[in-house]
C-alpha atoms as a PDB file:
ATOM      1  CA  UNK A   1      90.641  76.080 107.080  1.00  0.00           C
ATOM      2  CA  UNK A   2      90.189  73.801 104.570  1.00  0.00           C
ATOM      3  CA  UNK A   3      87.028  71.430 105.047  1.00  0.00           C
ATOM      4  CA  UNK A   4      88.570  68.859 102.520  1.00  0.00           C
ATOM      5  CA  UNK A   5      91.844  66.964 101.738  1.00  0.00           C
ATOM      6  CA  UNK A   6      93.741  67.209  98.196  1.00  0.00           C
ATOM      7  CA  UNK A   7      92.540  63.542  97.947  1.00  0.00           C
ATOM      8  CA  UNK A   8      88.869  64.161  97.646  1.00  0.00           C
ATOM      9  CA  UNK A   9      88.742  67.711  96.344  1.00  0.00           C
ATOM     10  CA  UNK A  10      87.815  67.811  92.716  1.00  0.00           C
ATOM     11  CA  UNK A  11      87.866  70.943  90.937  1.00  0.00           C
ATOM     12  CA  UNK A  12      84.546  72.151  89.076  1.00  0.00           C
ATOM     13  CA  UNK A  13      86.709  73.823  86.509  1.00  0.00           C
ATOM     14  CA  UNK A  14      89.464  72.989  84.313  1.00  0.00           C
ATOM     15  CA  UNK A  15      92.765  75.057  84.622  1.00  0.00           C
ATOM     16  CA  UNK A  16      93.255  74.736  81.217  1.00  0.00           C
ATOM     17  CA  UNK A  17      90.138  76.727  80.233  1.00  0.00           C
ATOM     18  CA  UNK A  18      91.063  79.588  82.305  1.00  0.00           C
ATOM     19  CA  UNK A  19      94.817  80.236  80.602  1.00  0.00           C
ATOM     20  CA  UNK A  20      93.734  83.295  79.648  1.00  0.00           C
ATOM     21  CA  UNK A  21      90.368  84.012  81.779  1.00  0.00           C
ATOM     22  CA  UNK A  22      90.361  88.120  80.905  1.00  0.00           C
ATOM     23  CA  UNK A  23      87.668  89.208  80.019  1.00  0.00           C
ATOM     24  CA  UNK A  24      86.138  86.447  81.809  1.00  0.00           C
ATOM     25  CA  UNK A  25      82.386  86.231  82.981  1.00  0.00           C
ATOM     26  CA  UNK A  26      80.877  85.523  86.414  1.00  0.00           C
ATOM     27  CA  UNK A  27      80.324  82.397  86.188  1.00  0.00           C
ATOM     28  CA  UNK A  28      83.604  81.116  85.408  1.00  0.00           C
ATOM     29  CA  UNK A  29      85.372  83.142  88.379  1.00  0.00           C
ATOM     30  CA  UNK A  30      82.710  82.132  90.791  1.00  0.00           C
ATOM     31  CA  UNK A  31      83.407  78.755  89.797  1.00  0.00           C
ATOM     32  CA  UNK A  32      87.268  79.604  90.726  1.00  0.00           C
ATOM     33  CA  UNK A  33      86.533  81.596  93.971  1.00  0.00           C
ATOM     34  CA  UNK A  34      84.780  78.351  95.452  1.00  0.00           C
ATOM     35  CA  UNK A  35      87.742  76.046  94.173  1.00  0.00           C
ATOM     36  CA  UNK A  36      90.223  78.306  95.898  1.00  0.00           C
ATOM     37  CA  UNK A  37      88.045  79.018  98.617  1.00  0.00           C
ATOM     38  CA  UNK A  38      87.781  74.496  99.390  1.00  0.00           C
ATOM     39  CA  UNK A  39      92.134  73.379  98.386  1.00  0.00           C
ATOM     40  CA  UNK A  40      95.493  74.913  99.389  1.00  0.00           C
ATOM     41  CA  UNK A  41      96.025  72.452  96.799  1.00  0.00           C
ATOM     42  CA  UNK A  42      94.341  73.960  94.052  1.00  0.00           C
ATOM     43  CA  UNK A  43      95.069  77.019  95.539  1.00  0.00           C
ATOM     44  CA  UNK A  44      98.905  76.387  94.517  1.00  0.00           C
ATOM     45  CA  UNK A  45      97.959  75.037  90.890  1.00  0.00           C
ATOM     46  CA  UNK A  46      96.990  78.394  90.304  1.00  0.00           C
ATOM     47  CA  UNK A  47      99.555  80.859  91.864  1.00  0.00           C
ATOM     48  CA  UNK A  48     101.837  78.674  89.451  1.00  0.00           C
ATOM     49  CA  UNK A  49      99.456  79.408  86.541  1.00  0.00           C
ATOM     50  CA  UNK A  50      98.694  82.313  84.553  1.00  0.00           C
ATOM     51  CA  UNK A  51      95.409  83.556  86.271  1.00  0.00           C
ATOM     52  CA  UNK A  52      96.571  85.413  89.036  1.00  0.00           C
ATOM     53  CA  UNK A  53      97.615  88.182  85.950  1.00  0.00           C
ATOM     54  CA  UNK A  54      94.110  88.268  84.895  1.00  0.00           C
ATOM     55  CA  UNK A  55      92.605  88.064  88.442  1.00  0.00           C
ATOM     56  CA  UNK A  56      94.671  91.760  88.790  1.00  0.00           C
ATOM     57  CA  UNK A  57      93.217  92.783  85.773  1.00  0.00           C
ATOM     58  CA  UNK A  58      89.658  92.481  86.984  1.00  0.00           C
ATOM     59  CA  UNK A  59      90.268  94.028  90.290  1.00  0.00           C
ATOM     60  CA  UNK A  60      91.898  96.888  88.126  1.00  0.00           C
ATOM     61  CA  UNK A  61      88.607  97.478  86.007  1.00  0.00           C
ATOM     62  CA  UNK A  62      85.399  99.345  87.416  1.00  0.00           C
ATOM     63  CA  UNK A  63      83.322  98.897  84.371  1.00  0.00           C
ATOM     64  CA  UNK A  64      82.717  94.976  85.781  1.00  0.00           C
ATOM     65  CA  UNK A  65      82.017  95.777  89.570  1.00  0.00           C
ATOM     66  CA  UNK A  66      80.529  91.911  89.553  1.00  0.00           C
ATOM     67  CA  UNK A  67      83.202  90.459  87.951  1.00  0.00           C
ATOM     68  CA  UNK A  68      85.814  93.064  89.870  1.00  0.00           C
ATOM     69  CA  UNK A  69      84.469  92.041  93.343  1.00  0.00           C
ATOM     70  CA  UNK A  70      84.841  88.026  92.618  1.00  0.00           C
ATOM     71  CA  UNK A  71      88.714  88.298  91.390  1.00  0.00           C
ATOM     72  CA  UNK A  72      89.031  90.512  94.543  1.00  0.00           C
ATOM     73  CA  UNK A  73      87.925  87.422  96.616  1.00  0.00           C
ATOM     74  CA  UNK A  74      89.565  85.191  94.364  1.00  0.00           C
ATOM     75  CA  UNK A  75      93.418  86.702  95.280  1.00  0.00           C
ATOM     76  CA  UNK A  76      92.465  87.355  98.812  1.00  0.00           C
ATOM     77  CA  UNK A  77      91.631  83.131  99.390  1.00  0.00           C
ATOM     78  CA  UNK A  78      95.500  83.030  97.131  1.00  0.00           C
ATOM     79  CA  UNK A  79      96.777  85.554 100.337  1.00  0.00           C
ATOM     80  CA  UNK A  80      95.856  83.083 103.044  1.00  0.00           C
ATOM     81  CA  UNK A  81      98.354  80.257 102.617  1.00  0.00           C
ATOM     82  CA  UNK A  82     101.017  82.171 104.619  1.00  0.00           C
ATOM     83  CA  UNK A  83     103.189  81.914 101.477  1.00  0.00           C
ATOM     84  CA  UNK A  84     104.549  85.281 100.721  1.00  0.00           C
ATOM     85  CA  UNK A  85     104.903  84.100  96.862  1.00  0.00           C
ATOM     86  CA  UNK A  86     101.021  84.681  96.824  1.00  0.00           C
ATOM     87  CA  UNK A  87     101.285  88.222  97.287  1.00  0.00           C
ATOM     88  CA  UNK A  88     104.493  88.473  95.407  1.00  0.00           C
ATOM     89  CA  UNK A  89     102.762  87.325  92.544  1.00  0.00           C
ATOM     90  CA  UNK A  90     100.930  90.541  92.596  1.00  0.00           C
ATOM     91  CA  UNK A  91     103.853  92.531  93.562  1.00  0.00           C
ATOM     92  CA  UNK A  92     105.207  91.506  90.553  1.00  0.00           C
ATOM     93  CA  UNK A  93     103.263  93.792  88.075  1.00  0.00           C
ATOM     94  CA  UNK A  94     103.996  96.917  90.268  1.00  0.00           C
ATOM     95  CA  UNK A  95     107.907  96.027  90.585  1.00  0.00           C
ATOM     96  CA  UNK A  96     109.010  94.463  87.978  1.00  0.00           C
ATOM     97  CA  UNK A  97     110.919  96.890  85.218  1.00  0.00           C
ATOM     98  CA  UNK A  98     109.513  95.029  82.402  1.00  0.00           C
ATOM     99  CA  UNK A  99     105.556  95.906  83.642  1.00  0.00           C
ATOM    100  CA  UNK A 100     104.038  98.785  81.311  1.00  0.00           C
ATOM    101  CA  UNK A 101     101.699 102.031  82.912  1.00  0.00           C
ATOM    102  CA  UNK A 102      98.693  99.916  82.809  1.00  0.00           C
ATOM    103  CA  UNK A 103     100.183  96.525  84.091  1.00  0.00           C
ATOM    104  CA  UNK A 104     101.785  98.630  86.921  1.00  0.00           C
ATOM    105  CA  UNK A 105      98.161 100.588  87.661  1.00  0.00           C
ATOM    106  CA  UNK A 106      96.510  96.808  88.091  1.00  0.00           C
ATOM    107  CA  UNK A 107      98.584  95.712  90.175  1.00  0.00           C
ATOM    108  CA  UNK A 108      98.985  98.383  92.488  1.00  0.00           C
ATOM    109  CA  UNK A 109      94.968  98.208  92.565  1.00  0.00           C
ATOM    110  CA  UNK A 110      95.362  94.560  93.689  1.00  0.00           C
ATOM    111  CA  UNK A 111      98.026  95.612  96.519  1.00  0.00           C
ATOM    112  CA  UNK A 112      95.278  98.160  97.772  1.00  0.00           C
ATOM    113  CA  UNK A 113      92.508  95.926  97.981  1.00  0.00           C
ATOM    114  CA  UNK A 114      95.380  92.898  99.342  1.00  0.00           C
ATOM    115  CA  UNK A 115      96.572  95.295 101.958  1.00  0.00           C
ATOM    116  CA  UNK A 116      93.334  95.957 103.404  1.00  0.00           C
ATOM    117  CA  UNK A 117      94.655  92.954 105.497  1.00  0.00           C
ATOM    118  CA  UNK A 118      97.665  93.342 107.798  1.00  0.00           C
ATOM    119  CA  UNK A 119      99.043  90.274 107.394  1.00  0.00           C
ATOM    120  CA  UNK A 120      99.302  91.035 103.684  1.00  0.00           C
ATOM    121  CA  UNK A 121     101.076  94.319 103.926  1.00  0.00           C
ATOM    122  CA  UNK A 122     103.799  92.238 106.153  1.00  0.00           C
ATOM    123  CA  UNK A 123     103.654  90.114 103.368  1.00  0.00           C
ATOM    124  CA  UNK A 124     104.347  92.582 100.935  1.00  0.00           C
ATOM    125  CA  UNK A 125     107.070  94.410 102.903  1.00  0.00           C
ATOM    126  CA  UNK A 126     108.849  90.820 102.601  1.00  0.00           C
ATOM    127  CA  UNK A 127     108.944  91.433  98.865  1.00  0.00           C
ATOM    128  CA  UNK A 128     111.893  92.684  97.639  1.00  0.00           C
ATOM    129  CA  UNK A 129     112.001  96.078  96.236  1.00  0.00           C
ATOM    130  CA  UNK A 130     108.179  96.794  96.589  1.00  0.00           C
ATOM    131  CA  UNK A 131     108.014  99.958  98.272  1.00  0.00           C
ATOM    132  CA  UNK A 132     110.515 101.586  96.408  1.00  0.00           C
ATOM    133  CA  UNK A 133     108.975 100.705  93.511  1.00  0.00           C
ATOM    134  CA  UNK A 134     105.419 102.290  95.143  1.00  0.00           C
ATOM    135  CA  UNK A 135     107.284 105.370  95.940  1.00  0.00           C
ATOM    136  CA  UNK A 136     108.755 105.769  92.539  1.00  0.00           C
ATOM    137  CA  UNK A 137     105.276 104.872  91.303  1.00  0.00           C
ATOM    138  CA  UNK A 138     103.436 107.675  93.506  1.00  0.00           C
ATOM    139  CA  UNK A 139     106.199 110.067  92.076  1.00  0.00           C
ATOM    140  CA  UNK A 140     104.949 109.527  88.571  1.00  0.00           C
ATOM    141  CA  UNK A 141     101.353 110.504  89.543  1.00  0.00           C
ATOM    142  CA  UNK A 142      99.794 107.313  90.207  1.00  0.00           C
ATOM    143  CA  UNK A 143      97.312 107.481  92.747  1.00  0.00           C
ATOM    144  CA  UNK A 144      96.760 104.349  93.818  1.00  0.00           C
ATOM    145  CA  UNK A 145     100.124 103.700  95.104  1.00  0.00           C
ATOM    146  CA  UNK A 146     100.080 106.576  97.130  1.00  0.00           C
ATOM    147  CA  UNK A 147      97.173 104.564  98.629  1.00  0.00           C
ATOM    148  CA  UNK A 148      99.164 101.550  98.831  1.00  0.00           C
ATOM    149  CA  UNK A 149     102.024 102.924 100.952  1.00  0.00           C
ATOM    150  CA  UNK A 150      99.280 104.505 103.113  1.00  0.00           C
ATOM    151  CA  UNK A 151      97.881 101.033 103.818  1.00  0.00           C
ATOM    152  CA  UNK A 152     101.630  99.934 104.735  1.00  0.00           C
ATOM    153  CA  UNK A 153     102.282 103.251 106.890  1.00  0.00           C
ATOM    154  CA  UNK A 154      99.749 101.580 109.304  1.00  0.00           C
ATOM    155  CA  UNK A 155     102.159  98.985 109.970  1.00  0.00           C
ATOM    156  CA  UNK A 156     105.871 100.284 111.776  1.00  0.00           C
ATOM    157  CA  UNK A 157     107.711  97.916 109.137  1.00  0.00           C
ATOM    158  CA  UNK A 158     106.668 100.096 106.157  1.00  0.00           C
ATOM    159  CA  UNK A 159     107.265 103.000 107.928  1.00  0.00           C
ATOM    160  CA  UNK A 160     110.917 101.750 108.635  1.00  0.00           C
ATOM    161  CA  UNK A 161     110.782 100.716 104.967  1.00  0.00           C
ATOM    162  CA  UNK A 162     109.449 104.047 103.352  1.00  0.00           C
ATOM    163  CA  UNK A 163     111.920 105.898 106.002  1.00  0.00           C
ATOM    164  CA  UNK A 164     114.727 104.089 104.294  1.00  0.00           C
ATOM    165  CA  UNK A 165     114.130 105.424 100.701  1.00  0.00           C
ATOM    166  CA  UNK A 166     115.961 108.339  99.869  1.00  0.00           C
ATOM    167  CA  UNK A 167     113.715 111.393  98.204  1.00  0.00           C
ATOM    168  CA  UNK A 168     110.783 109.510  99.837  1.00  0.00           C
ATOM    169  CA  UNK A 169     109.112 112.385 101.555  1.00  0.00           C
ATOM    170  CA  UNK A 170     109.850 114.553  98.330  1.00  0.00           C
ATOM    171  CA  UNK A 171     107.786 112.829  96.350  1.00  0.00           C
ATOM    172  CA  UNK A 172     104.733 112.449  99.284  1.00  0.00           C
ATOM    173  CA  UNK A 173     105.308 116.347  99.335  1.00  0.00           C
ATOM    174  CA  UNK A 174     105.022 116.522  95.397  1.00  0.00           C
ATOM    175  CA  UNK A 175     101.648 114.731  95.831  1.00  0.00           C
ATOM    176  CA  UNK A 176     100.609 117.254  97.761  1.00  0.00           C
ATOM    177  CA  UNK A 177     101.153 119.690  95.585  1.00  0.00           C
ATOM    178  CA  UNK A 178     100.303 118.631  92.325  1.00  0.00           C
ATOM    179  CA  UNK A 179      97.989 115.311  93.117  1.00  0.00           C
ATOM    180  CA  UNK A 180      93.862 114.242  93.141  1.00  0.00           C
ATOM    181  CA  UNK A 181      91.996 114.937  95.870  1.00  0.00           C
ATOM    182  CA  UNK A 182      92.507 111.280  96.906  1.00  0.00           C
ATOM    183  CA  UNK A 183      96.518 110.998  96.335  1.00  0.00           C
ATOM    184  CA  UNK A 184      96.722 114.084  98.722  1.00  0.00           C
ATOM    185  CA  UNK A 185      94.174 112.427 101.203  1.00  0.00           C
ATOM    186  CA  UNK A 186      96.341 109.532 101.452  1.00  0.00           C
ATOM    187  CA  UNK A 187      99.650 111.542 100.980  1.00  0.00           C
ATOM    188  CA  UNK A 188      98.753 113.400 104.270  1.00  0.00           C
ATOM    189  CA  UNK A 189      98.285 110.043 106.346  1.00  0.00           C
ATOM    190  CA  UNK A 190     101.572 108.995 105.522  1.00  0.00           C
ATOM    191  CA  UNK A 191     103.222 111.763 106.320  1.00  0.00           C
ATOM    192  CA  UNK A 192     101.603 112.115 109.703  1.00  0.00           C
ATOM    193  CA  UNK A 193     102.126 108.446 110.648  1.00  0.00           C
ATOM    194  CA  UNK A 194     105.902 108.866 109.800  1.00  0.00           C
ATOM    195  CA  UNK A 195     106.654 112.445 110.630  1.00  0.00           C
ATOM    196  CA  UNK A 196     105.035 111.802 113.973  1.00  0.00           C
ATOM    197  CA  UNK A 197     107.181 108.865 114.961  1.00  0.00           C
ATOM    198  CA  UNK A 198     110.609 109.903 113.685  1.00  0.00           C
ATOM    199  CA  UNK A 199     112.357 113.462 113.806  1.00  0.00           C
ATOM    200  CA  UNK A 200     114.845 112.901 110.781  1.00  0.00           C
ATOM    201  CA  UNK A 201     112.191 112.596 108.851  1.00  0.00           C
ATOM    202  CA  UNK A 202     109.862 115.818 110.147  1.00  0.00           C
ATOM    203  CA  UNK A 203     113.038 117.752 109.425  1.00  0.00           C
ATOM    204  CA  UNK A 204     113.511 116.644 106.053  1.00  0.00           C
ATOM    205  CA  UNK A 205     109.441 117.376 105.444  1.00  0.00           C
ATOM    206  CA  UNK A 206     110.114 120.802 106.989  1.00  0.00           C
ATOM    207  CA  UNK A 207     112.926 121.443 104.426  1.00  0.00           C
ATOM    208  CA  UNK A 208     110.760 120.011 101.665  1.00  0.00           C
ATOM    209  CA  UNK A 209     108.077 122.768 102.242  1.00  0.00           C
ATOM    210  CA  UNK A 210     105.896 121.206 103.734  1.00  0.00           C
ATOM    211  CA  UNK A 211     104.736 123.442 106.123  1.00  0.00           C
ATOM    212  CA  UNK A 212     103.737 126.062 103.843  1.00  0.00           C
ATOM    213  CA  UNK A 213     101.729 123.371 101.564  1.00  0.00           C
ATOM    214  CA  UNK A 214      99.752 122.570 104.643  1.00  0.00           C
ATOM    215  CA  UNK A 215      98.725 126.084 105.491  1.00  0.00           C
ATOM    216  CA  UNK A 216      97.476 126.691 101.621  1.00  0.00           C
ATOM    217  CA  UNK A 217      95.628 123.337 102.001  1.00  0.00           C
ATOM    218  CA  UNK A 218      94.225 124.441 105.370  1.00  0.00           C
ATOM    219  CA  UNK A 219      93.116 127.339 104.010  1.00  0.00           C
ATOM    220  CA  UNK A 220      91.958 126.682 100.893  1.00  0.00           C
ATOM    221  CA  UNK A 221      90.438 123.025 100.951  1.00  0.00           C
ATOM    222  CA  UNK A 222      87.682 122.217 102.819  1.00  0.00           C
ATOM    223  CA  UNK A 223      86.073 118.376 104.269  1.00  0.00           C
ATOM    224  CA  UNK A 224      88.831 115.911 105.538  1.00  0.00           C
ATOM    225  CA  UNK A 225      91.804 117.484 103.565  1.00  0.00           C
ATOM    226  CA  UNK A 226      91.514 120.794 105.117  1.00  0.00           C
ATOM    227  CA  UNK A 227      90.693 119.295 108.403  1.00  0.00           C
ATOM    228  CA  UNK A 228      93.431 116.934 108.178  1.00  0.00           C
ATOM    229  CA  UNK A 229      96.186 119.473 106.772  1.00  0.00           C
ATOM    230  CA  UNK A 230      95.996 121.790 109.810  1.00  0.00           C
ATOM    231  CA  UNK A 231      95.807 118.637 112.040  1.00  0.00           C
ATOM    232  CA  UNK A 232      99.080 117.802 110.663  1.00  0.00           C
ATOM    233  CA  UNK A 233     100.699 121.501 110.372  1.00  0.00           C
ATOM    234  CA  UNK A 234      99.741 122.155 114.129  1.00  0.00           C
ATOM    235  CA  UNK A 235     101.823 118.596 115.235  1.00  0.00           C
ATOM    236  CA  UNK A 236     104.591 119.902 113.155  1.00  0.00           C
ATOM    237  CA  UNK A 237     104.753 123.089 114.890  1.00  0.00           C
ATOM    238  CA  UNK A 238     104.757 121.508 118.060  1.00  0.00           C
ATOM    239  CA  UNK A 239     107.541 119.310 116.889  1.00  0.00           C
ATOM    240  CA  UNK A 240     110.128 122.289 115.868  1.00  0.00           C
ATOM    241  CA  UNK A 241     110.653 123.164 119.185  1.00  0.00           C
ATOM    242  CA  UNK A 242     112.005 119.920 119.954  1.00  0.00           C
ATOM    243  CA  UNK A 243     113.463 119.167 116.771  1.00  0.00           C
ATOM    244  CA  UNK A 244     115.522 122.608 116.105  1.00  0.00           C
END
């Protein structure tokens, strides 16, 4: 995809300048999306540099929409390689124990917007530990992740992954009861795309309650969740009589 070679690419910025590019302006990271957009080779020179960290923390902030959208770009060109590191790079803020709240909130932002492409949520299913660490991260009321795994549910090796975790449809049934309107939204998808497809698993949501959290949400929310709830409830009924 590249239209030119290492040998005749030259970079309009310096690497140097952008360290530390956060806050940066929109100049200076449309400057980068081109570069990374043109060489693999520059491409690498910065997944080995510091910006991908500040790339994250653009996507992560809605008061720069501009800026937010170009460092979305920016990481998605750093995806395409077919290097797994690229995404793992992101990964890293949401997995590693080291990351604080808000470090761990950026990067699962990044993941979202990453995972809007398959091939990335393969990608990220490659790196070690990463939906466990989205699990325990939608446990501790972070919304985004819940959004994440959703993204990988589409996919059947996160749903083997996520079916693999144990307590993992605990805590999707603990977003339903105590998450934002969109933590349940996505909450509910997962659960249907893994409930649907493996009977251990509606069992265990059955013992978890989760039948009597759909009928309150049927009942009592309106618009996709309530439309979506008793979607869900009715295929688990169904299912008990094979199941039990």
């Amino acid at each position: 995809m590249d239209s030119s070679s290492p040998d005749d690419f030259r970079c309009p910025i310096s690497l140097e300048i952008m360290t530390d590019p956060y806050p940066s302006d929109s100049v200076a990271l449309s400057s980068l999306l081109r570069s990374v957009q043109k060489s693999a080779e520059f491409r690498q020179k910065v997944a080995d540099s510091s910006i991908p960290k500040a790339l994250i923390r653009h996507v992560a902030d809605p008061q720069l929409p501009e800026l937010q959208k170009l460092a979305i770009y920016s990481l998605l060109y750093l995806s395409l390689d077919g290097d797994d590191v690229k995404v793992g790079l992101v990964a890293e803020g949401a997995v590693l124990e080291g990351s604080g709240k808000r470090e761990k909130k950026e990067a699962a932002t990044a993941l979202y917007e990453l995972c809007k492409f398959p091939e990335n949520r393969r990608r990220l299913i490659r790196v070690a530990g990463s939906v466990r660490s989205l699990v325990e991260l939608a446990g501790s009321g972070l919304d985004r992740a819940v959004e994440v795994l959703a993204q990988l549910g589409k996919i059947k090796e996160g749903r083997a992954d996520m079916g693999r975790i144990q307590g993992f449809v605990r805590v999707l049934v603990g977003v339903l009861e105590r998450g934002s309107a969109r933590g349940v939204e996505s909450a509910i998808s997962v659960l249907n795309l893994v409930c649907s497809e493996d009977e251990r698993l509606g069992l265990e949501a059955m013992n978890e309650g989760l039948l009597g959290v759909l009928e309150r949400l049927s009942n009592e929310e309106g618009g996709k969740i309530g439309k979506n709830s008793a979607a869900l409830l009715e295929k688990l009924k169904r299912g008990i009589v094979k199941w039990v």
